[in-house]
Protein backbone atom coordinates (compact mmCIF):
# COMPACT_ATOMS: atom_id res chain seq x y z
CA UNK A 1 -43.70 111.96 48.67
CA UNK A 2 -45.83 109.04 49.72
CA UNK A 3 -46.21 107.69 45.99
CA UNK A 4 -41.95 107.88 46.07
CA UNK A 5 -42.04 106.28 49.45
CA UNK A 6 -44.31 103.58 48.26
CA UNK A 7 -42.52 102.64 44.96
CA UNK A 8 -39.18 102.07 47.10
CA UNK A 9 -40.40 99.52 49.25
CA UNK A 10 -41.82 97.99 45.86
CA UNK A 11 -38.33 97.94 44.53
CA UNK A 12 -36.98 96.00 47.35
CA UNK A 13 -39.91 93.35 48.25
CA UNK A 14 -39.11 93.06 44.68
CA UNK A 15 -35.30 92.40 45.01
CA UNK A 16 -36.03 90.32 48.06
CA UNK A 17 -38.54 88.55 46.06
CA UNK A 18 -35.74 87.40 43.65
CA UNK A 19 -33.02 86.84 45.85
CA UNK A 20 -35.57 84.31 47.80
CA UNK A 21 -36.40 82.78 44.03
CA UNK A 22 -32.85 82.52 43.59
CA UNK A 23 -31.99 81.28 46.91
CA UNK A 24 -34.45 78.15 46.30
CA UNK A 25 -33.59 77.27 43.22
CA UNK A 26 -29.85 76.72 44.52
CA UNK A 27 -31.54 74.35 47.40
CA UNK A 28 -33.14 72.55 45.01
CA UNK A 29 -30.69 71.90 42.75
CA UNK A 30 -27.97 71.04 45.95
CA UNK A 31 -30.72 68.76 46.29
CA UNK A 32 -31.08 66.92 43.60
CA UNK A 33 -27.22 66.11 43.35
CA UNK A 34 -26.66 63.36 46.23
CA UNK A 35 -24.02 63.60 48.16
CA UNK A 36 -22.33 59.88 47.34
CA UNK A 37 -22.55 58.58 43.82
CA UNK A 38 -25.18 55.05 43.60
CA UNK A 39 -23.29 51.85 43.44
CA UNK A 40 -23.65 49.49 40.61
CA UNK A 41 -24.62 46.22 41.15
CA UNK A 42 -22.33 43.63 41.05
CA UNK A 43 -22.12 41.64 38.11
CA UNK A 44 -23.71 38.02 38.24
CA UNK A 45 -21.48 34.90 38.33
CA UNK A 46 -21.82 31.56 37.16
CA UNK A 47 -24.13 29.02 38.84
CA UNK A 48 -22.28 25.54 39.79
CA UNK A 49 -24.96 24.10 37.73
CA UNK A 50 -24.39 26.32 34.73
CA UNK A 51 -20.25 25.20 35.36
CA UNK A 52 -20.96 21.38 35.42
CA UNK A 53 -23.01 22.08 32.33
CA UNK A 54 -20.29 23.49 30.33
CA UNK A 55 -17.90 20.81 31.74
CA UNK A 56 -20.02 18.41 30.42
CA UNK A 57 -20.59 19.93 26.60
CA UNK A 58 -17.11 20.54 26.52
CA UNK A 59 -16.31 16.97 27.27
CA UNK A 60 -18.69 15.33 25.03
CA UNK A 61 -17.12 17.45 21.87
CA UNK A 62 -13.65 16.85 23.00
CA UNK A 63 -14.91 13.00 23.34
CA UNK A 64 -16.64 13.54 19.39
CA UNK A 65 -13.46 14.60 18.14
CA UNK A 66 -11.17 12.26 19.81
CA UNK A 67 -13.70 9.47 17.91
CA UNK A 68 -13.44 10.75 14.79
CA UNK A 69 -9.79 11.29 14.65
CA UNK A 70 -9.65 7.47 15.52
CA UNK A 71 -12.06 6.54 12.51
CA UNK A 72 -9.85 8.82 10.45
CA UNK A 73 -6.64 7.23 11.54
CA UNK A 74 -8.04 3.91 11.03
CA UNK A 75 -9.14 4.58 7.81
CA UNK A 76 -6.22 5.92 6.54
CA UNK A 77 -4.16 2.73 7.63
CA UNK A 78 -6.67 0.02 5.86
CA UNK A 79 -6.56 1.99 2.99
CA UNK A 80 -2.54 2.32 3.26
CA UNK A 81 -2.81 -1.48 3.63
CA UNK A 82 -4.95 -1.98 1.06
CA UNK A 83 -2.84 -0.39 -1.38
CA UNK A 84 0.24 -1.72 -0.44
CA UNK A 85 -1.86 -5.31 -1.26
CA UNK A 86 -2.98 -4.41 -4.51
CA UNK A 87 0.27 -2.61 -5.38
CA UNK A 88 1.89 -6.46 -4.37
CA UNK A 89 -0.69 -8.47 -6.53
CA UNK A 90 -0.45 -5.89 -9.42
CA UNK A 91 3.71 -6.58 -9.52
CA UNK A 92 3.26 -10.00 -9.20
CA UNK A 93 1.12 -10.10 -12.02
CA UNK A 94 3.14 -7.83 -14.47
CA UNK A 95 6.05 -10.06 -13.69
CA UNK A 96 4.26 -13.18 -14.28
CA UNK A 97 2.99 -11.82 -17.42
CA UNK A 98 6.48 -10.54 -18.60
CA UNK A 99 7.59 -14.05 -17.65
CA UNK A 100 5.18 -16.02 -19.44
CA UNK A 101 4.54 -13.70 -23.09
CA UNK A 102 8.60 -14.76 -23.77
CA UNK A 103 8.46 -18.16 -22.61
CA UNK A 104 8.92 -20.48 -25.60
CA UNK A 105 9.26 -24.01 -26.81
CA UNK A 106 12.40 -25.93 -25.41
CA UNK A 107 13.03 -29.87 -26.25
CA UNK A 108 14.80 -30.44 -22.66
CA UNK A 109 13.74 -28.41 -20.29
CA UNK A 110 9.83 -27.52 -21.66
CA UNK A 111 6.99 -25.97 -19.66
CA UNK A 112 5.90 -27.72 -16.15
CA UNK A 113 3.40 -26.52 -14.02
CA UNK A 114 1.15 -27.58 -10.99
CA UNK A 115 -1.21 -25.11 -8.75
CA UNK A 116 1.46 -23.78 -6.82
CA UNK A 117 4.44 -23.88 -9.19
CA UNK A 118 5.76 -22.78 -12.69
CA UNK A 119 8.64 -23.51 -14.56
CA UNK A 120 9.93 -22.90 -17.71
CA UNK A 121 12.38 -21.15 -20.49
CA UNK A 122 13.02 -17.23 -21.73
CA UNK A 123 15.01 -16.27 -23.86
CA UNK A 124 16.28 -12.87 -23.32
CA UNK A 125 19.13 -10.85 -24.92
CA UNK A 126 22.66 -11.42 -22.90
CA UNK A 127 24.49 -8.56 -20.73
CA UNK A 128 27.14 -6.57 -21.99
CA UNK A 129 29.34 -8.03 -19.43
CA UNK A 130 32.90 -9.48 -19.72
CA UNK A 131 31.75 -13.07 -18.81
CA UNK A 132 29.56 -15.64 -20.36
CA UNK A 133 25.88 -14.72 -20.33
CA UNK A 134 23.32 -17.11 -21.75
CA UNK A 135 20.48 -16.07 -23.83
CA UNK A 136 18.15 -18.89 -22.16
CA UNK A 137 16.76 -18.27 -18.91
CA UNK A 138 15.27 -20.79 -16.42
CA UNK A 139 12.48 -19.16 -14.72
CA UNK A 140 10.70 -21.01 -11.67
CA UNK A 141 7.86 -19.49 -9.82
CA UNK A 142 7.23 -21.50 -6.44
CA UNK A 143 5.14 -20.76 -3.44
CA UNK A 144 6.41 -20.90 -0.25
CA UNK A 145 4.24 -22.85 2.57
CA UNK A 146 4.23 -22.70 6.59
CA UNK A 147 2.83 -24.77 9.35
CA UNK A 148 3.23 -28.27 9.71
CA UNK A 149 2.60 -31.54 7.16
CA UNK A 150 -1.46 -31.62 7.94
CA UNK A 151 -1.99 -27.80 7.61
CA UNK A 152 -0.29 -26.17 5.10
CA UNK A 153 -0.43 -22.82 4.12
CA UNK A 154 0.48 -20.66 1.44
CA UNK A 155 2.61 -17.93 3.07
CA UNK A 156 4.47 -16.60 -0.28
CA UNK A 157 5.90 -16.78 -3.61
CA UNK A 158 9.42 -16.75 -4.71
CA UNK A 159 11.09 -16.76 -7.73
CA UNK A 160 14.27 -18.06 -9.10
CA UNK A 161 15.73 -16.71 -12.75
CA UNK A 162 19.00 -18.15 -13.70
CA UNK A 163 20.68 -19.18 -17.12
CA UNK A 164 20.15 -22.56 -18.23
CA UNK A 165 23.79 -23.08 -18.77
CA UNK A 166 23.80 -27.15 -18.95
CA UNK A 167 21.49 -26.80 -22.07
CA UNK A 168 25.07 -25.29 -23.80
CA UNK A 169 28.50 -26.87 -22.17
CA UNK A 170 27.19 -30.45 -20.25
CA UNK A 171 29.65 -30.28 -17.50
CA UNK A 172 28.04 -26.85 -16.16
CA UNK A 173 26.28 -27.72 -12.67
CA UNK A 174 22.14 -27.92 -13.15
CA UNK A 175 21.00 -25.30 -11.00
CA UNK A 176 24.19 -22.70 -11.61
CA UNK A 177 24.15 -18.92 -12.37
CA UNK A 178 27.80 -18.69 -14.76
CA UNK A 179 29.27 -14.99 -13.52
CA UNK A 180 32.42 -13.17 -14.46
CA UNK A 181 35.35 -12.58 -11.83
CA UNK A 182 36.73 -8.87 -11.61
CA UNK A 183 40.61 -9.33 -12.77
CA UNK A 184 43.01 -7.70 -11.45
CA UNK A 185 46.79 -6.46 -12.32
CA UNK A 186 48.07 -8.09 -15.22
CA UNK A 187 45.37 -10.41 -16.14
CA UNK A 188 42.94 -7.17 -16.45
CA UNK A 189 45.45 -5.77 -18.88
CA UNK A 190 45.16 -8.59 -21.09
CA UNK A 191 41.62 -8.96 -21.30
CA UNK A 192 41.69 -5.38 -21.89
CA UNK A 193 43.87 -5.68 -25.00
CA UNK A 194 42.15 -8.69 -26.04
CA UNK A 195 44.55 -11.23 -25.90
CA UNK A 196 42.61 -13.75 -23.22
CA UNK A 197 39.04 -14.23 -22.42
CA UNK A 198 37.76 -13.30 -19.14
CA UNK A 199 37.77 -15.93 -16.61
CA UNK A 200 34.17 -17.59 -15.38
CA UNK A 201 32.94 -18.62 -12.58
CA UNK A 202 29.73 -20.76 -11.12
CA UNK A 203 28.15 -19.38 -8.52
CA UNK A 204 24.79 -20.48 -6.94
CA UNK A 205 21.25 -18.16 -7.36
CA UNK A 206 19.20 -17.55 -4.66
CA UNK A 207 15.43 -17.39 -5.06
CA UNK A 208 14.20 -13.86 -4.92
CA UNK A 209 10.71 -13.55 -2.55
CA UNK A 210 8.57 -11.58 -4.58
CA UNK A 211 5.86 -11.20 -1.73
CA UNK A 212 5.01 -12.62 1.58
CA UNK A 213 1.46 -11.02 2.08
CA UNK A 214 0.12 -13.67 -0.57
CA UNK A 215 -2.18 -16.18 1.17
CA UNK A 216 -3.76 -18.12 -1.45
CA UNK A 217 -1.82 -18.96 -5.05
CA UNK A 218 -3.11 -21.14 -7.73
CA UNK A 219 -2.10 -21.60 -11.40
CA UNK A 220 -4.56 -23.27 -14.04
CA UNK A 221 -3.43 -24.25 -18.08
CA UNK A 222 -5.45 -23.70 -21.01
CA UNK A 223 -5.01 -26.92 -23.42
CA UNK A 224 -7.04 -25.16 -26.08
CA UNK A 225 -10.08 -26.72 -24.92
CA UNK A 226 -10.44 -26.85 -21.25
CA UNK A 227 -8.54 -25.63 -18.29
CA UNK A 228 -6.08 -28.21 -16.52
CA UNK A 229 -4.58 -27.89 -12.87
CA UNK A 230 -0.71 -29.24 -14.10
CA UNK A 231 0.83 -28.80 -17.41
CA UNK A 232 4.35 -30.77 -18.58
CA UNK A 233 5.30 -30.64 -22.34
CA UNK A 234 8.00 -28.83 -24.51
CA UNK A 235 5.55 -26.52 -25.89
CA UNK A 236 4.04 -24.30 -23.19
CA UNK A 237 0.24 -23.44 -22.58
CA UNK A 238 -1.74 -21.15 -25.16
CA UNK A 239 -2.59 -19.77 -21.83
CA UNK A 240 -2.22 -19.64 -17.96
CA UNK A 241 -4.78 -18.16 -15.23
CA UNK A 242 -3.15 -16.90 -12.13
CA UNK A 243 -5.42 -16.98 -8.82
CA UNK A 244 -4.28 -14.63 -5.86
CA UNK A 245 -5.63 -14.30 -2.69
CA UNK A 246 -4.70 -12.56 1.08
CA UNK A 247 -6.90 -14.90 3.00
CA UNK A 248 -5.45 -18.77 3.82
CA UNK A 249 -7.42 -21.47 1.62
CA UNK A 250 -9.10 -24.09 4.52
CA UNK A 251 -7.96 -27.84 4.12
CA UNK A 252 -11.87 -29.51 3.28
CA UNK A 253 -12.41 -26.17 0.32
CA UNK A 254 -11.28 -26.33 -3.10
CA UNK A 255 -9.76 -23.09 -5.10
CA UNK A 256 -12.85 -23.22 -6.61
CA UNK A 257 -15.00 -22.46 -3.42
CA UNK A 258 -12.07 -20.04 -2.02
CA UNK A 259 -14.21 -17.72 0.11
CA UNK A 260 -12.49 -14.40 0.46
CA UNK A 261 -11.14 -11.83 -2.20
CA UNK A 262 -9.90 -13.43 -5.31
CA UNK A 263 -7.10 -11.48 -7.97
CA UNK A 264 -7.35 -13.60 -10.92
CA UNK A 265 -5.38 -12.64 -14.49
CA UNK A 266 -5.89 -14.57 -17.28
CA UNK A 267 -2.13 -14.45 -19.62
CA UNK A 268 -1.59 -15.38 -22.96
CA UNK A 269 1.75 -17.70 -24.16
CA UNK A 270 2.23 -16.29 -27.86
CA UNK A 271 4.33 -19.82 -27.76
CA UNK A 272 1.89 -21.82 -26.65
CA UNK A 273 0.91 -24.69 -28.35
CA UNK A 274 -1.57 -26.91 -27.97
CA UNK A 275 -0.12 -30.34 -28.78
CA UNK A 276 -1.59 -33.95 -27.86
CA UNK A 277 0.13 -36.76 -26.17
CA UNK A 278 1.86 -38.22 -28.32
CA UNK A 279 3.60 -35.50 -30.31
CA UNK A 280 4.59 -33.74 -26.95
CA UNK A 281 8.27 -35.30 -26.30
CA UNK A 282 8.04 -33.62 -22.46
CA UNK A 283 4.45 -35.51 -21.68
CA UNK A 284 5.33 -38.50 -23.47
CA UNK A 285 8.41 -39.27 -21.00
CA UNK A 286 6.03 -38.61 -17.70
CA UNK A 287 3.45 -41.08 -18.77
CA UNK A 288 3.78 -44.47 -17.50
């Protein structure tokens, strides 16, 4: 009865014992979970001087590229410019050289030339047009100058193409361009059927401005054994140089000590002819 009496009590120190265990471990974990959650800390902000130093990054690249897009732009506009030049001097020079290969050998009219001028004969083939059209052409290259009588400058080159019609009918004016008139009403029926010839006209021919950009223009004629700054005979040059430049030739230099960028094209005159003196009709008239 005592042993019984004994192992009951053991049963419930025992249950006690457990309940206790229990008991603590539910303190211990209600304290171990706080009763407000832990703040985090605020996230840092910028510094002023960490502000003015990105101010001042950002401006010097924005300051870069602004700089460079200049250089860039003003790049691309010299080398805009400087085609547009050396498209100018390279149609100048095709034209001269179309000019000059069909120049030929004229009794009255001939080849003249100085530094700054040219003029002489083509013969091309006339226009299908109703008028008269002549097959010889007076060409004239001439370069146009600015500023007054003591400074002179070259400040372009015209050039005037028009149909040496006094060479054929005597009573045609010297420096005249012979066009057709547009008939009308019954007049355009008869020229239509053929019965009358189209009615002329002479009206004058402007000079056509090939370029103003040109700065510096000199021609030079091959004789056959040295170069010569004029020409005048019927027979024209074996040979002409043309001299360009973009930069204005000062009064005290000569072409020959022209200091900026020079276009020079040497062209040769299938017609040309070397001739002397006296066998040149042209030459022989301007001596004295």
């Amino acid at each position: 009865m005592r042993f019984s009496c004994q192992s009951g009590s053991s049963r419930r120190e025992e249950a006690r014992f457990k309940r206790g265990m229990r008991i603590a471990e539910l303190r211990m974990s209600a304290a171990s979970v706080p009763l407000h959650p832990a703040r985090r800390p605020p996230p840092a902000a910028f510094t002023l001087l960490e502000v003015v130093l990105a101010i001042s990054i950002a401006i010097v690249i924005l300051v870069a590229a602004l700089a460079f897009h200049h250089q860039a732009a003003t790049l691309r506009s010299a080398l805009l410019d400087e085609s547009e030049r050396l498209a100018a001097v390279r149609q100048i020079m095709d034209r001269l050289g179309a000019d000059l290969r069909v120049a030929s050998v004229h009794n009255h009219i001939g080849f003249t030339g100085d530094s700054n001028s040219l003029r002489f004969v083509t013969t091309r083939l006339p226009l299908a047009t109703a008028g008269f059209d002549s097959d010889l052409r007076r060409v004239t290259y001439r370069a146009l100058f600015s500023g007054d009588a003591t400074n002179l400058t070259v400040s372009g080159l015209t050039r005037a193409d028009e149909p040496a019609v006094e060479l054929i009918s005597p009573a045609s004016a010297t420096n005249a361009t012979v066009t057709a008139t547009e008939p009308v009403g019954d007049a355009a029926e008869e020229i239509a059927a053929g019965l009358t010839n189209a009615p002329t006209t002479v009206v004058a021919t402007p000079a056509e401005p090939l370029t103003e950009s040109i700065r510096f223009l000199s021609f030079r004629f091959w004789d056959g054994t040295a170069w010569r700054d004029s020409w005048s005979g019927v027979a024209p040059p074996p040979g002409v140089e043309v001299s360009l430049g973009f930069e204005p030739l000062s009064a005290d230099l000569t072409p020959d000590l022209y200091p900026g960028e020079i276009f020079r094209r040497v062209i040769f005159l299938p017609a040309g002819q070397p001739k002397p003196a006296e066998t040149n009709l042209v030459a022989s008239a301007n001596q004295p």
